[in-house]
C-alpha atoms as a PDB file:
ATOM      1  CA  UNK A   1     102.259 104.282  45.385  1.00  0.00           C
ATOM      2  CA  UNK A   2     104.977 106.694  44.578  1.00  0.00           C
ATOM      3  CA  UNK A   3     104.422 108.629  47.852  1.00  0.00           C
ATOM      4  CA  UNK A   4     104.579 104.947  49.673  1.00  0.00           C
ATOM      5  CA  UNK A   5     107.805 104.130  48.687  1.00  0.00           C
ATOM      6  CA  UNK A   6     109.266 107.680  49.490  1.00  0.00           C
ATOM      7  CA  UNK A   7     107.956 107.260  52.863  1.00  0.00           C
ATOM      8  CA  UNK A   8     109.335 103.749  52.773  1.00  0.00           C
ATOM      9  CA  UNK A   9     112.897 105.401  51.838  1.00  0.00           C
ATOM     10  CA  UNK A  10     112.723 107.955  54.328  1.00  0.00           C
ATOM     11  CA  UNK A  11     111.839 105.645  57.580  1.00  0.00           C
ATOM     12  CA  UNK A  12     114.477 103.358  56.344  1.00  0.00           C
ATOM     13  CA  UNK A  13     116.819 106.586  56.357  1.00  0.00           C
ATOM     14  CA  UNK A  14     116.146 107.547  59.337  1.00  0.00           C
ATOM     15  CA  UNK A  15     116.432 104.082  61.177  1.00  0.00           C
ATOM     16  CA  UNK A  16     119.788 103.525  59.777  1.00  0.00           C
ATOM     17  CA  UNK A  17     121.338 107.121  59.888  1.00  0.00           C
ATOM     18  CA  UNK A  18     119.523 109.045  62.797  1.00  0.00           C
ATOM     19  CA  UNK A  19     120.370 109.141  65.848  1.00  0.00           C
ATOM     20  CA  UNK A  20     118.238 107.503  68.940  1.00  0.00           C
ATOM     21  CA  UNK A  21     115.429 110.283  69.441  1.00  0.00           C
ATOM     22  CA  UNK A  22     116.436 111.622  73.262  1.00  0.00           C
ATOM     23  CA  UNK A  23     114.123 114.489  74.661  1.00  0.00           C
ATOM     24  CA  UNK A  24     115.649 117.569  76.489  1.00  0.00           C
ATOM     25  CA  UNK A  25     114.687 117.645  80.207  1.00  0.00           C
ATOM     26  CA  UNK A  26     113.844 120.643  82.235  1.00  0.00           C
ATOM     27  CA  UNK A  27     116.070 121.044  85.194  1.00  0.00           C
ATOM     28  CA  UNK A  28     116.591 120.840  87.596  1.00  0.00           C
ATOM     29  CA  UNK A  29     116.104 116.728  87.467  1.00  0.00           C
ATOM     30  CA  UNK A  30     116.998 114.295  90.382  1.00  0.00           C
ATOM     31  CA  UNK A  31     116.688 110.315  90.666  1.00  0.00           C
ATOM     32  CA  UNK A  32     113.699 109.788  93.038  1.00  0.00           C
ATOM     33  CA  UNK A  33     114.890 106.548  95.330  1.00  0.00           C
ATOM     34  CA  UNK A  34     118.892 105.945  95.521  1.00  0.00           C
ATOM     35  CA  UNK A  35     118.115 102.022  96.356  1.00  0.00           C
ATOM     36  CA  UNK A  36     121.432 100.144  95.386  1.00  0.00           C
ATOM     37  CA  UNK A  37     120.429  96.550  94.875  1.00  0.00           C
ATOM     38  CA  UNK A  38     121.989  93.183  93.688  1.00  0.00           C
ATOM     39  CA  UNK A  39     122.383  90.388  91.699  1.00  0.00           C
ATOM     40  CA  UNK A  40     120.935  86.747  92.079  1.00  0.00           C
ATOM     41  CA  UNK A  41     121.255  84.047  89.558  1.00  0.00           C
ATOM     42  CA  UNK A  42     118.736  81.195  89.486  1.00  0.00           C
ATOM     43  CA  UNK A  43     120.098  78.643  87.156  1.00  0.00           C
ATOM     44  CA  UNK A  44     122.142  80.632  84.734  1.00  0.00           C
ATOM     45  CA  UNK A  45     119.854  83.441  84.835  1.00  0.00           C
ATOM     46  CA  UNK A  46     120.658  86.812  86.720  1.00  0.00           C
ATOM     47  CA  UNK A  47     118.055  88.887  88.851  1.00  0.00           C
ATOM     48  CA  UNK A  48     118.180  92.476  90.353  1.00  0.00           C
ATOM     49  CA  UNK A  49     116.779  92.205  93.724  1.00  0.00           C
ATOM     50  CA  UNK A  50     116.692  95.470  96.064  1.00  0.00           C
ATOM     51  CA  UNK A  51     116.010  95.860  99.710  1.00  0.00           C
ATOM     52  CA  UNK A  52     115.468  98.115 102.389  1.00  0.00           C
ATOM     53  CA  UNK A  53     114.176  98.729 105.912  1.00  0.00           C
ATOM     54  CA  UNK A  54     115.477  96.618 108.831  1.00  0.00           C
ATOM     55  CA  UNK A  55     116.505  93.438 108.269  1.00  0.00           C
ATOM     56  CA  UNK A  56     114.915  92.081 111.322  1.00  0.00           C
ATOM     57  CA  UNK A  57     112.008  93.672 110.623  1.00  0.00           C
ATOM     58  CA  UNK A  58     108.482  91.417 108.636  1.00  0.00           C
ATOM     59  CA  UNK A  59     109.446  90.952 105.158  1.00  0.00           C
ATOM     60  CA  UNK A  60     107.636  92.544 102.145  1.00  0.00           C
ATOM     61  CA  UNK A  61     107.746  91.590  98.938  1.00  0.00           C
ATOM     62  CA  UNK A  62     106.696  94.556  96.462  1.00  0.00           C
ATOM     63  CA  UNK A  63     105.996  93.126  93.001  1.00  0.00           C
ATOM     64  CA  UNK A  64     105.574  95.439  90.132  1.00  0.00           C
ATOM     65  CA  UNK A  65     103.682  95.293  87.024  1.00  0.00           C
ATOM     66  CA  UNK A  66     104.039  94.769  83.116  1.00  0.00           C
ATOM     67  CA  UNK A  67     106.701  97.648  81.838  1.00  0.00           C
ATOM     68  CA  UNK A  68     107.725  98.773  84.954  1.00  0.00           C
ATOM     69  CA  UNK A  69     109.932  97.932  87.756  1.00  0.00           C
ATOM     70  CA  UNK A  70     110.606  97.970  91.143  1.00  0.00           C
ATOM     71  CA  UNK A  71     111.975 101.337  91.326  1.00  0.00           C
ATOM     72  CA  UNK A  72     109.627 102.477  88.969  1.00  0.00           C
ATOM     73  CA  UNK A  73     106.494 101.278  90.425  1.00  0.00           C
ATOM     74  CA  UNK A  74     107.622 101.447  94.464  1.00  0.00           C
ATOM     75  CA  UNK A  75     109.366 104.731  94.874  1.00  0.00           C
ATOM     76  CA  UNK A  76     106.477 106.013  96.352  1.00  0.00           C
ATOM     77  CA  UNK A  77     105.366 103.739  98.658  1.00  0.00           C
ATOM     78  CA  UNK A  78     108.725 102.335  99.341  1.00  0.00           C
ATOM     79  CA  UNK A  79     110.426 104.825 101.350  1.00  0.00           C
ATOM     80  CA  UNK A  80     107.391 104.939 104.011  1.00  0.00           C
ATOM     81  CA  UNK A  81     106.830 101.319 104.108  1.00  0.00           C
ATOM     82  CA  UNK A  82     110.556 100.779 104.812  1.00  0.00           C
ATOM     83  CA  UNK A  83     110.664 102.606 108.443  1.00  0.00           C
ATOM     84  CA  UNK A  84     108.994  99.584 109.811  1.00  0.00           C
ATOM     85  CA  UNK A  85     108.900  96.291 107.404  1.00  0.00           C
ATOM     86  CA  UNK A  86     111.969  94.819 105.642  1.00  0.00           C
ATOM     87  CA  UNK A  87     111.217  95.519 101.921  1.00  0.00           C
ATOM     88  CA  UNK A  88     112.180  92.971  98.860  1.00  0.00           C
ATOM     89  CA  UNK A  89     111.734  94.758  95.519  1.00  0.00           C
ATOM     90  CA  UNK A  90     112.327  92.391  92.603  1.00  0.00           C
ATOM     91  CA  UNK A  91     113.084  93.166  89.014  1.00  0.00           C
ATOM     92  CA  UNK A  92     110.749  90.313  87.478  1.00  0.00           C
ATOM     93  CA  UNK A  93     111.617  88.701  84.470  1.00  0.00           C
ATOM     94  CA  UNK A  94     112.089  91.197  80.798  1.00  0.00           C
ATOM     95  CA  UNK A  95     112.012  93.975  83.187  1.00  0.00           C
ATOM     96  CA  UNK A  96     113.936  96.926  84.868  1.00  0.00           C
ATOM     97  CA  UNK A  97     117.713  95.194  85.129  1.00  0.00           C
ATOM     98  CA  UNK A  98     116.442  91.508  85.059  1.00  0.00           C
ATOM     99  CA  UNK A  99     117.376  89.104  82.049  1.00  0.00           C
ATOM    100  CA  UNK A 100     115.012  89.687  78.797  1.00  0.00           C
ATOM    101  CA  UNK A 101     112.964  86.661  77.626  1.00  0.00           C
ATOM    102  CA  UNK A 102     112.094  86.559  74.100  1.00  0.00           C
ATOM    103  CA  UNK A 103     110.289  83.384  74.350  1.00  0.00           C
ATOM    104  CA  UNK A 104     107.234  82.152  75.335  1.00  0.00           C
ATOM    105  CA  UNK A 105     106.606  81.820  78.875  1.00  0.00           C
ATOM    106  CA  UNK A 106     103.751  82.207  81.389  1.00  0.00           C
ATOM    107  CA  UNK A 107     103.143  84.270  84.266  1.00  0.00           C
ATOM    108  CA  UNK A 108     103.579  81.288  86.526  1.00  0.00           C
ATOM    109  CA  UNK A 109     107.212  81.073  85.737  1.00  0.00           C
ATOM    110  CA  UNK A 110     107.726  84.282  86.822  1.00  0.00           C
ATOM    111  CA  UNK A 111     105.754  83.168  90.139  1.00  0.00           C
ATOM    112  CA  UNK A 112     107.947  80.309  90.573  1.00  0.00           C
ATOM    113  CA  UNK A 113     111.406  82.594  89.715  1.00  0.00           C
ATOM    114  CA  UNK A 114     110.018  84.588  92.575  1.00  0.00           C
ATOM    115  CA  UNK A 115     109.766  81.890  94.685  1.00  0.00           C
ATOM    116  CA  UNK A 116     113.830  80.775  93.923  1.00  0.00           C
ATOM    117  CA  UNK A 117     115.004  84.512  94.585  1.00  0.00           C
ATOM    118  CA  UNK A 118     113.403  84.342  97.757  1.00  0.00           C
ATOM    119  CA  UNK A 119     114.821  81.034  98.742  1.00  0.00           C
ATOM    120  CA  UNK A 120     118.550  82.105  97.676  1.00  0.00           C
ATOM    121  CA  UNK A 121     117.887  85.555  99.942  1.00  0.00           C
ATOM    122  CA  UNK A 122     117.045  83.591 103.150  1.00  0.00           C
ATOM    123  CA  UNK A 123     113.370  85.135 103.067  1.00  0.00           C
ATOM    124  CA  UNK A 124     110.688  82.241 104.091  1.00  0.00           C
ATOM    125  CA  UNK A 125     106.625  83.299 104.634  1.00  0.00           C
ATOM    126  CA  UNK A 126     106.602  86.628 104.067  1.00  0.00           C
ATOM    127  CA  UNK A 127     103.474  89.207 103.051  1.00  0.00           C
ATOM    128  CA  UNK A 128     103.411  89.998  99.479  1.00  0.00           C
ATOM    129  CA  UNK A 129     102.062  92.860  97.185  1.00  0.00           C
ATOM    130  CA  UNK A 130     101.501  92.876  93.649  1.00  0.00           C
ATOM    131  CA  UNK A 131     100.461  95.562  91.614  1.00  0.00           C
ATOM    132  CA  UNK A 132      98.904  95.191  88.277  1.00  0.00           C
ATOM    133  CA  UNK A 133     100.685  92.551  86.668  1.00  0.00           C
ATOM    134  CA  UNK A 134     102.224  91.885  89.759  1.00  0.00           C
ATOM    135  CA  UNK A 135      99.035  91.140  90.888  1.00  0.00           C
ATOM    136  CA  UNK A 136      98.723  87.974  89.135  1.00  0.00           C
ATOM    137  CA  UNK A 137     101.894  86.979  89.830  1.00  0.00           C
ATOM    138  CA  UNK A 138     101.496  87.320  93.071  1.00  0.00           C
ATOM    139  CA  UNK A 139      98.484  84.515  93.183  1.00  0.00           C
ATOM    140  CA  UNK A 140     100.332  82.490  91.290  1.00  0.00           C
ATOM    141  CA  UNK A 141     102.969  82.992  94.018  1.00  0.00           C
ATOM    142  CA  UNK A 142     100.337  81.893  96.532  1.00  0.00           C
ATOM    143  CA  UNK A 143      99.018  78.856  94.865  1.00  0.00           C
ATOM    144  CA  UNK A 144     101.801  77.272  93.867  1.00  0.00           C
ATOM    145  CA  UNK A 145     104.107  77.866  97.139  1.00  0.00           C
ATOM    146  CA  UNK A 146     101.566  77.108  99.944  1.00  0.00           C
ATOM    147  CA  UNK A 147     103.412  78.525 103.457  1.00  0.00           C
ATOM    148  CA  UNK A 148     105.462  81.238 101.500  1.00  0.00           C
ATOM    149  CA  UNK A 149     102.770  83.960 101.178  1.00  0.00           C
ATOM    150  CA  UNK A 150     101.423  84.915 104.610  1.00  0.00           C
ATOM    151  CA  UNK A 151      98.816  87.709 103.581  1.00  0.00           C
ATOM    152  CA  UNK A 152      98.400  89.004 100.462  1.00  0.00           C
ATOM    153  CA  UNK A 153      97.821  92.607  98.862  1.00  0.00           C
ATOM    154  CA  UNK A 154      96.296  92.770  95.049  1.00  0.00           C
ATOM    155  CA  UNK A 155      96.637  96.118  93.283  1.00  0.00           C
ATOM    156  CA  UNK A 156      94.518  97.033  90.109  1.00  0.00           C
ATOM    157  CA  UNK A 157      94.942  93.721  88.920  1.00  0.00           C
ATOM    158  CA  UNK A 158      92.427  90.453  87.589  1.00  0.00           C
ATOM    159  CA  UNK A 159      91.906  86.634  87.766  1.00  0.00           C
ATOM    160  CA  UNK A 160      91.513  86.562  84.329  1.00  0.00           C
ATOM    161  CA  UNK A 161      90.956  88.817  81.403  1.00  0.00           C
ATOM    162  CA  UNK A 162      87.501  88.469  79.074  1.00  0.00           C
ATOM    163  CA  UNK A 163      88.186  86.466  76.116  1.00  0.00           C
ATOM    164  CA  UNK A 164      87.149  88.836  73.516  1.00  0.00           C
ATOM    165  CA  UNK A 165      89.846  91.017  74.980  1.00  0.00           C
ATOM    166  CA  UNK A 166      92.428  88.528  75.020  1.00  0.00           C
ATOM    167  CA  UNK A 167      91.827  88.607  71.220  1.00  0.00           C
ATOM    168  CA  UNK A 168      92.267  91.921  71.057  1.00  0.00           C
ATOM    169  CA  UNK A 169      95.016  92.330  73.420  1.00  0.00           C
ATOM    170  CA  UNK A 170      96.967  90.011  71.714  1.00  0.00           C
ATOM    171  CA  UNK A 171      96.561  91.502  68.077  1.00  0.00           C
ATOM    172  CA  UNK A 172      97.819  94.895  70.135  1.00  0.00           C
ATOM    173  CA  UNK A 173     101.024  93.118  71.519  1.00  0.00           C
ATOM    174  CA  UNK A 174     102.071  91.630  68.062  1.00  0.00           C
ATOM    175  CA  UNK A 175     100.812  95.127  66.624  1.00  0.00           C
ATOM    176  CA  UNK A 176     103.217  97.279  68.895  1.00  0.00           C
ATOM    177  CA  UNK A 177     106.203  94.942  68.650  1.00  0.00           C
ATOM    178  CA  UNK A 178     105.963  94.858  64.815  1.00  0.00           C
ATOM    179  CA  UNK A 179     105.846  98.867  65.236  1.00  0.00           C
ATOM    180  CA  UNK A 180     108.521  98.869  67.767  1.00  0.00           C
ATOM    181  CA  UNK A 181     110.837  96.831  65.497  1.00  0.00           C
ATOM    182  CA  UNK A 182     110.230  98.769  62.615  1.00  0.00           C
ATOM    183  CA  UNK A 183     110.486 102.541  64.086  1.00  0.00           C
ATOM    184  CA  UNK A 184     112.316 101.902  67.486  1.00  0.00           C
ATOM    185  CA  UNK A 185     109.281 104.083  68.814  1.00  0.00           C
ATOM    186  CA  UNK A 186     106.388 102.605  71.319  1.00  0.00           C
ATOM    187  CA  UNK A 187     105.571 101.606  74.957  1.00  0.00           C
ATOM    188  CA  UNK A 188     108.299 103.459  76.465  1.00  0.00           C
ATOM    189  CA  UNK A 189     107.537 106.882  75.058  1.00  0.00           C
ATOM    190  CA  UNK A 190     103.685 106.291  75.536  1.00  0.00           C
ATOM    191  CA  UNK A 191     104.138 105.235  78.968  1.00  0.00           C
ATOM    192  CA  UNK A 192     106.828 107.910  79.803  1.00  0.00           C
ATOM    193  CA  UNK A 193     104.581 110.863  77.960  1.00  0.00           C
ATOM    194  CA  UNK A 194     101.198 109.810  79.827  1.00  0.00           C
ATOM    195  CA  UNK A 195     102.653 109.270  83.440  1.00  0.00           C
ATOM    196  CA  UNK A 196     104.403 112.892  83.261  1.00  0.00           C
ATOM    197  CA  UNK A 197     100.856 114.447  81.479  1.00  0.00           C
ATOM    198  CA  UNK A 198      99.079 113.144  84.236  1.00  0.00           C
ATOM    199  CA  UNK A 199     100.944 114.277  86.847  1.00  0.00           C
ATOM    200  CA  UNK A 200     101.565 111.062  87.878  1.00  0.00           C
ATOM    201  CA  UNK A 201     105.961 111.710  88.097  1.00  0.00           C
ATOM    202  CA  UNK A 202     107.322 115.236  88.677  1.00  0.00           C
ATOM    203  CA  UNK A 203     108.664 116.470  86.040  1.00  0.00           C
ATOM    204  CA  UNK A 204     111.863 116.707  88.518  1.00  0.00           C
ATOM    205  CA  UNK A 205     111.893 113.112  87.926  1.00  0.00           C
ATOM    206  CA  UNK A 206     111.582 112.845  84.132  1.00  0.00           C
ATOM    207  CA  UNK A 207     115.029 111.717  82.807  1.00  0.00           C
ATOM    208  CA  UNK A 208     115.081 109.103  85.449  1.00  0.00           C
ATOM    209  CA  UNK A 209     111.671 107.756  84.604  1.00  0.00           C
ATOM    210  CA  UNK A 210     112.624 107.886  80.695  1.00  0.00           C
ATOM    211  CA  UNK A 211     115.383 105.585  81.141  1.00  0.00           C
ATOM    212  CA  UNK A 212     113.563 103.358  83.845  1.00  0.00           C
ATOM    213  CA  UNK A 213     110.564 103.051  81.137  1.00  0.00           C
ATOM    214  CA  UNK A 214     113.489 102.341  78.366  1.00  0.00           C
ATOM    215  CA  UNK A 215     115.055  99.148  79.673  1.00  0.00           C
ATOM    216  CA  UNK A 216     112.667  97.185  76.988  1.00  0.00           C
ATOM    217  CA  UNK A 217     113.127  95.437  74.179  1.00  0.00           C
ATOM    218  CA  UNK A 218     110.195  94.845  71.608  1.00  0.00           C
ATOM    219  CA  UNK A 219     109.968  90.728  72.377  1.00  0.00           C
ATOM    220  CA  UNK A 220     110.435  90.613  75.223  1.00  0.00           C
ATOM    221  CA  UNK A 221     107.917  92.973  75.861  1.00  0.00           C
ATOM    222  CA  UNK A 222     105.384  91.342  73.737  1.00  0.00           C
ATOM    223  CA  UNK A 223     105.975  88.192  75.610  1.00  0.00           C
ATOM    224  CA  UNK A 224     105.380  89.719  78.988  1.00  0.00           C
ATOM    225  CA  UNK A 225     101.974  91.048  77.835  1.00  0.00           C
ATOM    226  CA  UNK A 226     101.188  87.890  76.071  1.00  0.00           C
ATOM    227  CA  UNK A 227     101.900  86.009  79.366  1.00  0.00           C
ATOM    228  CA  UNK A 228      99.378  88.388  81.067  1.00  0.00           C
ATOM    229  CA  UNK A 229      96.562  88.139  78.562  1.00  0.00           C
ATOM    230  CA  UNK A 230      96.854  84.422  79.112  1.00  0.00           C
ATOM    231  CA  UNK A 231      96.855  84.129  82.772  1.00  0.00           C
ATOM    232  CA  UNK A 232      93.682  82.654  84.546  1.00  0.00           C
ATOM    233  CA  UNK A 233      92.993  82.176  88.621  1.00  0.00           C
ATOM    234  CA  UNK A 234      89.312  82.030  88.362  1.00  0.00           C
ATOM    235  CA  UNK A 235      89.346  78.020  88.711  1.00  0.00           C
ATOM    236  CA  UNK A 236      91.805  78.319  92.032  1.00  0.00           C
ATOM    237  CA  UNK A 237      92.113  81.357  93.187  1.00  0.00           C
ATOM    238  CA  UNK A 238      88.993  81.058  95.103  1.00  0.00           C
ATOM    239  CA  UNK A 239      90.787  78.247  97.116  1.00  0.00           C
ATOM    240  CA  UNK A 240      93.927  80.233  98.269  1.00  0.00           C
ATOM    241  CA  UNK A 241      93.797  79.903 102.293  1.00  0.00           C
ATOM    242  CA  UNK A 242      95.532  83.248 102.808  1.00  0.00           C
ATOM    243  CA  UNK A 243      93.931  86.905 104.079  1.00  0.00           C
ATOM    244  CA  UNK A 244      93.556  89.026 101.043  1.00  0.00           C
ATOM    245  CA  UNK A 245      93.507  92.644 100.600  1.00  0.00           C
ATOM    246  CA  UNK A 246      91.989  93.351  97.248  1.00  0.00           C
ATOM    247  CA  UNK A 247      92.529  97.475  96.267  1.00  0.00           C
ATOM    248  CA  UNK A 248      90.221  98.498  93.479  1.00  0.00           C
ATOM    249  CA  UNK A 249      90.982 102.095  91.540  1.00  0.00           C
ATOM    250  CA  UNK A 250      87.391 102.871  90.403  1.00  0.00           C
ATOM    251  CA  UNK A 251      88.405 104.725  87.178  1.00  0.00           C
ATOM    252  CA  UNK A 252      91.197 102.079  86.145  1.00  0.00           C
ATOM    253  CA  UNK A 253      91.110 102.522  82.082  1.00  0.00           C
ATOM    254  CA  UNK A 254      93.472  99.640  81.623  1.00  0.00           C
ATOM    255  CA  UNK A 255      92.015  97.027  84.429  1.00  0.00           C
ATOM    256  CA  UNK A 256      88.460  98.367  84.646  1.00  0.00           C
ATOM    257  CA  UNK A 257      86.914  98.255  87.894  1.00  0.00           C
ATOM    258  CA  UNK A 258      84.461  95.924  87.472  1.00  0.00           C
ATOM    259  CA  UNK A 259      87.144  93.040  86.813  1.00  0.00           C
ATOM    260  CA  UNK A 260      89.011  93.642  90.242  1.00  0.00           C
ATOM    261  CA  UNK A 261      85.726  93.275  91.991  1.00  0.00           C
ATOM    262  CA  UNK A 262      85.111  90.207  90.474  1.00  0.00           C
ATOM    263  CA  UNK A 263      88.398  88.999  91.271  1.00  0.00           C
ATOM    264  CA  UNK A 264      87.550  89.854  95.105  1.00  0.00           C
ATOM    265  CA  UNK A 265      84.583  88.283  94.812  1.00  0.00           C
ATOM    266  CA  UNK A 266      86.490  84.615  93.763  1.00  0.00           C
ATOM    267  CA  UNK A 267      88.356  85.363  96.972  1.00  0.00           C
ATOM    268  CA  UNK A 268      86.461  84.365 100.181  1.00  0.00           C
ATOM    269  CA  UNK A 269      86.515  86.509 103.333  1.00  0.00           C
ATOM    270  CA  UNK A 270      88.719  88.891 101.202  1.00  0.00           C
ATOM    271  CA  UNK A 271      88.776  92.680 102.261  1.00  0.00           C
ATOM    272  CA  UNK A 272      87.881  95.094  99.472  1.00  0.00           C
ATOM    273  CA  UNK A 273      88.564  98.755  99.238  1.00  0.00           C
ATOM    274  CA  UNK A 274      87.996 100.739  96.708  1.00  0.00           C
ATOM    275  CA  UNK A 275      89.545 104.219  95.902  1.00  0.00           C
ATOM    276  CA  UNK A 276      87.588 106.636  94.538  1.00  0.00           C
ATOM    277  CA  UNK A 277      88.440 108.573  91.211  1.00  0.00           C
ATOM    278  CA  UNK A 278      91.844 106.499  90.993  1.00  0.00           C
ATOM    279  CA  UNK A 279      93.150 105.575  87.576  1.00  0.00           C
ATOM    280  CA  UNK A 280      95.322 102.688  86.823  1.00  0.00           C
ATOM    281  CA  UNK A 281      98.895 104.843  87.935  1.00  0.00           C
ATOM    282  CA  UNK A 282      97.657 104.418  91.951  1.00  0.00           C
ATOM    283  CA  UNK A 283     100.744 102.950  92.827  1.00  0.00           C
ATOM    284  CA  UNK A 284     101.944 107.177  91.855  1.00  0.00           C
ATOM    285  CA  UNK A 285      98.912 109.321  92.552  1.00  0.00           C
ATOM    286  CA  UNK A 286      97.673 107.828  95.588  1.00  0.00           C
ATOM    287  CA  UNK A 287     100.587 106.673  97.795  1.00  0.00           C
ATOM    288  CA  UNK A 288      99.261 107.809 101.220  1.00  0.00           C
ATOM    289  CA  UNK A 289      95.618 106.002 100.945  1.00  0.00           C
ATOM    290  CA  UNK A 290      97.507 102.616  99.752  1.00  0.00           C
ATOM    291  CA  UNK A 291     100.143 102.837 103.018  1.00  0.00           C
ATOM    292  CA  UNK A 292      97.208 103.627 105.229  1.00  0.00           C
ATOM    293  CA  UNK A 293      95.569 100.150 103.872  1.00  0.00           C
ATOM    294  CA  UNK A 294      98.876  98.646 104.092  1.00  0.00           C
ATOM    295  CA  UNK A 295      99.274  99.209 107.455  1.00  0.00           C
ATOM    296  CA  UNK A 296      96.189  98.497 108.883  1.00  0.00           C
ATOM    297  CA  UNK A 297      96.024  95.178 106.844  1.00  0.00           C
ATOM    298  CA  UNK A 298      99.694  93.754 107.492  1.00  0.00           C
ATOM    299  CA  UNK A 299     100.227  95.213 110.774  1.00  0.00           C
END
């Protein structure tokens, strides 16, 4: 017990006198995507919305997934797609430069705040891509806006999880925000660390993608993944009249493969490609193969 309360002591010591843990990074370092963007409000709430490419040009909507944000996730693909489509990055709700929600709320809300920004920006049917949990987002953009989606693209993503992981994934969220509370320590670093390791981000990039990752806060970012453990298309997404391009990472550790699949499956007439040896970070290791799909599906 003795050795408890010294380590009690010294975390509490640490939390209150330290100062925030920044790592030294190897230059030289360089922000990846100069994008300016701006702000819209829907209701008293204020979104970052970017955009690029011509504005007479098809809209895109790029939606990214849980942590991230639309720099974070899009830099890659971004750039190329923006030569010839007019892009809409969004900074969804508790992420990136967007408002943080530390209530309850479900991924449909963030579909429907979607739906406003869009409205308030002039953009009507548009195509729209969601990665991960931007994925189910973006059916729950479909469903409940009929005529605003025009084709769809669904990144490493699910109609619903298994419900013996939703137990589990749900002790994890209230596990790493209790952990994140108490040491200040948690997604961000994980996240950052494993992206870099991976080789996922240049290490040119490093100090740009640990302050992307850092715009969290522990409730809101439980809330975000408890909205995505919760979230269910199986019963309707199989009706969605809308072309459907369904991209499956076959080694995804975090979505695993066999879930996306099923998901395409719910989907009729849906196109399905799979890329081989992909992990969950596609959106970063294997830009070229996703524009390729891109353009042959929305062009």
């Amino acid at each position: 017990m003795k050795w408890l309360r010294r380590a009690f002591w010294a975390l509490l010591a640490w939390r209150l006198f330290a100062p925030p843990y920044q790592p030294r990074f190897r230059p030289p370092q360089e922000h990846p995507w100069r994008l300016e963007g701006r702000t819209v409000f829907i209701g008293d709430q204020e979104f970052l919305v970017r955009e690029a490419g011509p504005v007479d040009a098809p809209p895109v909507v790029l939606i990214h997934g849980l942590g991230g944000s639309s720099l974070g996730e899009w830099y890659r693909i971004g750039p190329r797609l923006a030569e010839r489509r007019r892009l809409i990055l969004i900074d969804h709700r508790s992420h990136g430069l967007s408002p943080l929600a530390s209530d309850p709320y479900d991924v449909e809300d963030v579909a429907d705040e979607i739906a406003a920004i869009l409205d308030r920006i002039g953009i009507g049917s548009t195509d729209v891509v969601g990665y991960s949990m931007g994925g189910t987002i973006a059916q729950a953009l479909a469903a409940r806006h009929p005529g605003r989606v025009r084709r769809l693209v669904l990144i490493a993503t699910f109609a619903a999880f298994p419900q013996h992981r939703r137990r589990a994934l749900t002790f994890g969220a209230l596990v790493t925000r209790a952990w994140e509370r108490l040491t200040g320590l948690g997604t961000p670093e994980v996240r950052t660390g494993y992206l870099l390791r991976a080789g996922a981000v240049e290490h040119k990039h490093s100090r740009w993608l640990w302050q992307e990752t850092h715009r969290r806060h522990p409730d809101a970012g439980a809330q975000s993944t408890l909205a995505t453990v919760r979230f269910s298309s199986i019963d309707w997404v199989g009706r969605l009249d809308v072309p459907t391009l369904v991209i499956v990472p076959t080694r995804d550790m975090l979505v695993p493969a066999q879930w996306q699949l099923e998901l395409a499956s719910l989907i009729p007439d849906s196109k399905t490609v799979e890329i081989e040896g992909a992990h969950h970070e596609v959106v970063w290791t294997h830009p070229e193969v996703i524009l390729e799909e891109l353009g042959s599906f929305l062009d």
